[in-house]
Protein backbone atom coordinates (compact mmCIF):
# COMPACT_ATOMS: atom_id res chain seq x y z
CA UNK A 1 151.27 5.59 9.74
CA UNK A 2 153.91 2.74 11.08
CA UNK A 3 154.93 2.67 14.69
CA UNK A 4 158.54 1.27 14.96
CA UNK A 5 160.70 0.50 18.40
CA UNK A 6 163.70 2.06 18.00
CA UNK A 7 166.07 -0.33 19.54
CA UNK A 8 170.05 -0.59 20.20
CA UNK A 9 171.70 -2.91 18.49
CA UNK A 10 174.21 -4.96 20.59
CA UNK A 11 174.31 -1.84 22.91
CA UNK A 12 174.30 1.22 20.04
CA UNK A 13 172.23 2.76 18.45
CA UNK A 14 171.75 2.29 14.44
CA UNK A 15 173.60 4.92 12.45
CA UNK A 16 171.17 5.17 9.67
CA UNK A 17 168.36 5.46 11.63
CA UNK A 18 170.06 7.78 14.07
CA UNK A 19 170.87 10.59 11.37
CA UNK A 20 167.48 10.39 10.46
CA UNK A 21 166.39 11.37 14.06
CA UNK A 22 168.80 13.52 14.17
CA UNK A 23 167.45 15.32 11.23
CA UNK A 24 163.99 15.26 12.74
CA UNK A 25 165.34 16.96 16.09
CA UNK A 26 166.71 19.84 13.79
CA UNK A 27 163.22 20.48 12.15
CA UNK A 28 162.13 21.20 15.64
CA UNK A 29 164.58 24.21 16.38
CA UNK A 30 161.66 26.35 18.01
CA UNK A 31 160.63 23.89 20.77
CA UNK A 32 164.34 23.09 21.40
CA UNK A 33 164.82 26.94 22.10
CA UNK A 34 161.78 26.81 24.66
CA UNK A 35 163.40 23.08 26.31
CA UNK A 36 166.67 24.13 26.54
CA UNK A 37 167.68 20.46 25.47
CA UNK A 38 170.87 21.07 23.39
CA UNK A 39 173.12 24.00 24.06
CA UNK A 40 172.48 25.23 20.07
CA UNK A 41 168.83 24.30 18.76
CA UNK A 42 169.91 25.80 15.56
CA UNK A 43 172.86 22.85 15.44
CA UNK A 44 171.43 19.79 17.02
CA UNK A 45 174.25 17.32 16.06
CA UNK A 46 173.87 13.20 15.85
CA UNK A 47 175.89 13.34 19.07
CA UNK A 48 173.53 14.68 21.19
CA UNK A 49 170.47 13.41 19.91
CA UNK A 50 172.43 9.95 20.29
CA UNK A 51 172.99 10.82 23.84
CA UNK A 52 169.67 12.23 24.03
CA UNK A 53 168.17 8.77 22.95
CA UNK A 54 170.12 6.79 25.17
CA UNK A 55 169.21 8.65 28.29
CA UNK A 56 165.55 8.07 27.31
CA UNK A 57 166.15 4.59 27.01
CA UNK A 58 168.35 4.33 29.89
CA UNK A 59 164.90 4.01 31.87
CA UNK A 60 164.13 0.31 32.41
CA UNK A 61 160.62 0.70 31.26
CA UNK A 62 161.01 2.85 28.45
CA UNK A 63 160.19 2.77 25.04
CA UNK A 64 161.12 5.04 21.77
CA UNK A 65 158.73 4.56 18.77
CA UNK A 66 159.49 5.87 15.20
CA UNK A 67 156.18 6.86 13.16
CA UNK A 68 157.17 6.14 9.43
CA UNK A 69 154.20 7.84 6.53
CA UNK A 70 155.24 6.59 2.79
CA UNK A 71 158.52 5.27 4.42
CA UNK A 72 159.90 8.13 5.64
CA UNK A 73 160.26 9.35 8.99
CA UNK A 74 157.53 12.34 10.43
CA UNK A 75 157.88 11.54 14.34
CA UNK A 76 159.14 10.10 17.39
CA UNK A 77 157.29 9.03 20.35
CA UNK A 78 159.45 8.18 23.87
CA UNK A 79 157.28 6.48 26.68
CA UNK A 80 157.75 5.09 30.17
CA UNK A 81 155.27 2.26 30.36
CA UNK A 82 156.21 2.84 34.59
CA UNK A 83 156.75 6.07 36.30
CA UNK A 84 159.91 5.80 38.99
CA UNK A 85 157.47 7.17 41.46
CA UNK A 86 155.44 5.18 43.18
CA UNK A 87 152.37 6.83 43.63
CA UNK A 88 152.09 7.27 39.70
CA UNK A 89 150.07 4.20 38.10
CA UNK A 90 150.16 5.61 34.88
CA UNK A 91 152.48 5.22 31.85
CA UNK A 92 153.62 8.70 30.22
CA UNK A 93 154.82 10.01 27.20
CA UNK A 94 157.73 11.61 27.49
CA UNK A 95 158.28 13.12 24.17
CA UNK A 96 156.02 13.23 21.01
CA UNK A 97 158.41 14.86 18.40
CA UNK A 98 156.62 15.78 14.70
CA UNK A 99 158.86 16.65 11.63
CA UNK A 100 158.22 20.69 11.94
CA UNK A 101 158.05 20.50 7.96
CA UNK A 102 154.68 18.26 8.01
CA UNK A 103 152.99 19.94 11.40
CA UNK A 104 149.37 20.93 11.14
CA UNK A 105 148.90 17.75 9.14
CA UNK A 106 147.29 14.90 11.88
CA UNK A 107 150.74 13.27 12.35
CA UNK A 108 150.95 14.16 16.02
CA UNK A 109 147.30 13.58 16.54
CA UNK A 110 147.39 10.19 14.52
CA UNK A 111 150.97 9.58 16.59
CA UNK A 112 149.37 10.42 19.91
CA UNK A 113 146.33 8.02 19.16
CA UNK A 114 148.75 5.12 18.12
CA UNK A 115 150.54 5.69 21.89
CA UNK A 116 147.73 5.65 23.59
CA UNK A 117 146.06 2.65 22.12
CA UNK A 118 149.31 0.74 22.53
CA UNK A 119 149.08 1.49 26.32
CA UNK A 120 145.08 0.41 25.89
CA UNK A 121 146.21 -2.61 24.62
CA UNK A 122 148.24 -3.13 27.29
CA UNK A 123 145.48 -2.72 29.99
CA UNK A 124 146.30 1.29 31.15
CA UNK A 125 143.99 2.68 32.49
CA UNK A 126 145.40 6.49 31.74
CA UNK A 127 148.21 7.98 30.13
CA UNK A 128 150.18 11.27 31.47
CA UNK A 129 152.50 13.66 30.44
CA UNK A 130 154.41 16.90 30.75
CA UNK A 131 153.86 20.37 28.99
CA UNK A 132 156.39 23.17 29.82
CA UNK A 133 154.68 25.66 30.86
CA UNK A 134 156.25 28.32 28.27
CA UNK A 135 154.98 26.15 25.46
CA UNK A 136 151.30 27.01 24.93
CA UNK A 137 151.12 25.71 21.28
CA UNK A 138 151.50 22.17 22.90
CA UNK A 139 149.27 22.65 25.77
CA UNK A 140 146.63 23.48 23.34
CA UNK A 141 146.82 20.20 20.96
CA UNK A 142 147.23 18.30 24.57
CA UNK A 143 144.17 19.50 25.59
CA UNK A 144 142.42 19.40 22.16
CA UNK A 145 143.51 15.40 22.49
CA UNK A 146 141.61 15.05 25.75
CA UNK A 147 144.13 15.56 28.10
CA UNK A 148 143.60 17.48 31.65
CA UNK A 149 145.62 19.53 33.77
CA UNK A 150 146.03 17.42 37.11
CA UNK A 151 148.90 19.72 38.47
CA UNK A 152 151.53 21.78 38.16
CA UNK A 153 155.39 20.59 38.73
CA UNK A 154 158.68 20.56 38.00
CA UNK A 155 160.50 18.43 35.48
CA UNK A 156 162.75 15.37 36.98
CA UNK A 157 165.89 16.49 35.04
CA UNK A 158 166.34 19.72 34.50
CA UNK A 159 164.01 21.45 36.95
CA UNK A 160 161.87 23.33 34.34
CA UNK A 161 158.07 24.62 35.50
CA UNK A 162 155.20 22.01 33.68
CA UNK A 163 151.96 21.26 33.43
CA UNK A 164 150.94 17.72 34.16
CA UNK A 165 148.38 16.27 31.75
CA UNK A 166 146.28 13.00 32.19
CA UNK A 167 143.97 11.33 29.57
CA UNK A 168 142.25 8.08 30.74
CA UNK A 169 141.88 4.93 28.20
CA UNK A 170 138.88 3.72 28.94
């Protein structure tokens, strides 16, 4: 598996690359239902996920990594290297996004070990992120990764109950 930044070029984001995203969102329809992300998870359009994208990326230390198998495109990774709180001194993921067609396979456990040695690399001493609480498929393969609950919250945005999950690096 490649890790790729996805970056804007002169401001926007690349239209080939986009519509692939796009088309990974749409495999995803079930966990778009739970998220409550796009007003129709059964017609996630470029739009959105564009806007989507650039809100991630609107964060000054985020990041949004492509994984790439055989060329083509089975995930997407967005991470905030700093929280905007300042008693957090861990990076998080914000979003680890498989192609639904290829789950079950090791691409979000081979994905989630790629993030977190990046942050390694980088010095981190732990890695956090956020469940929703009405998703318990992806509490269980955060917690099969190593990740424990530290608390329950709210999401920033959109004011949704989560769990809070930390994994140290070291």
């Amino acid at each position: 598996m490649i890790l790729e930044t996805f970056t804007p070029a002169d401001g926007a984001l690349p239209g080939p690359v986009l519509a692939e995203v796009a088309a990974l969102y749409a495999t995803n329809r079930a966990f778009f239902e739970l998220s409550g992300d796009f007003p129709d998870p059964a017609r996630i359009t470029v739009e959105q996920v564009a806007r989507a994208l650039a809100d991630e990326l609107a964060e000054e230390s985020s990041e949004v990594l492509l994984a790439r198998s055989g060329g083509r495109l089975v995930g997407l990774a967005a991470t905030l290297a700093h929280h905007p709180s300042d008693d957090d001194p861990d990076p998080w993921i914000g979003l680890l996004l498989v192609d639904a067609t290829v789950h079950r396979q090791g691409y979000g456990r081979r994905l989630a070990g790629l993030v977190e040695e990046r942050f390694r690399a980088a010095g981190r001493e732990a890695v956090r992120l956020a469940v929703l609480e009405n998703n318990p498929r992806a509490l269980a393969f955060w917690t099969a990764q190593g990740y424990v609950e530290i608390r329950r919250a709210e999401d920033r945005t959109l004011h949704r109950p989560c769990v809070v999950l930390r994994k140290p690096l070291r």
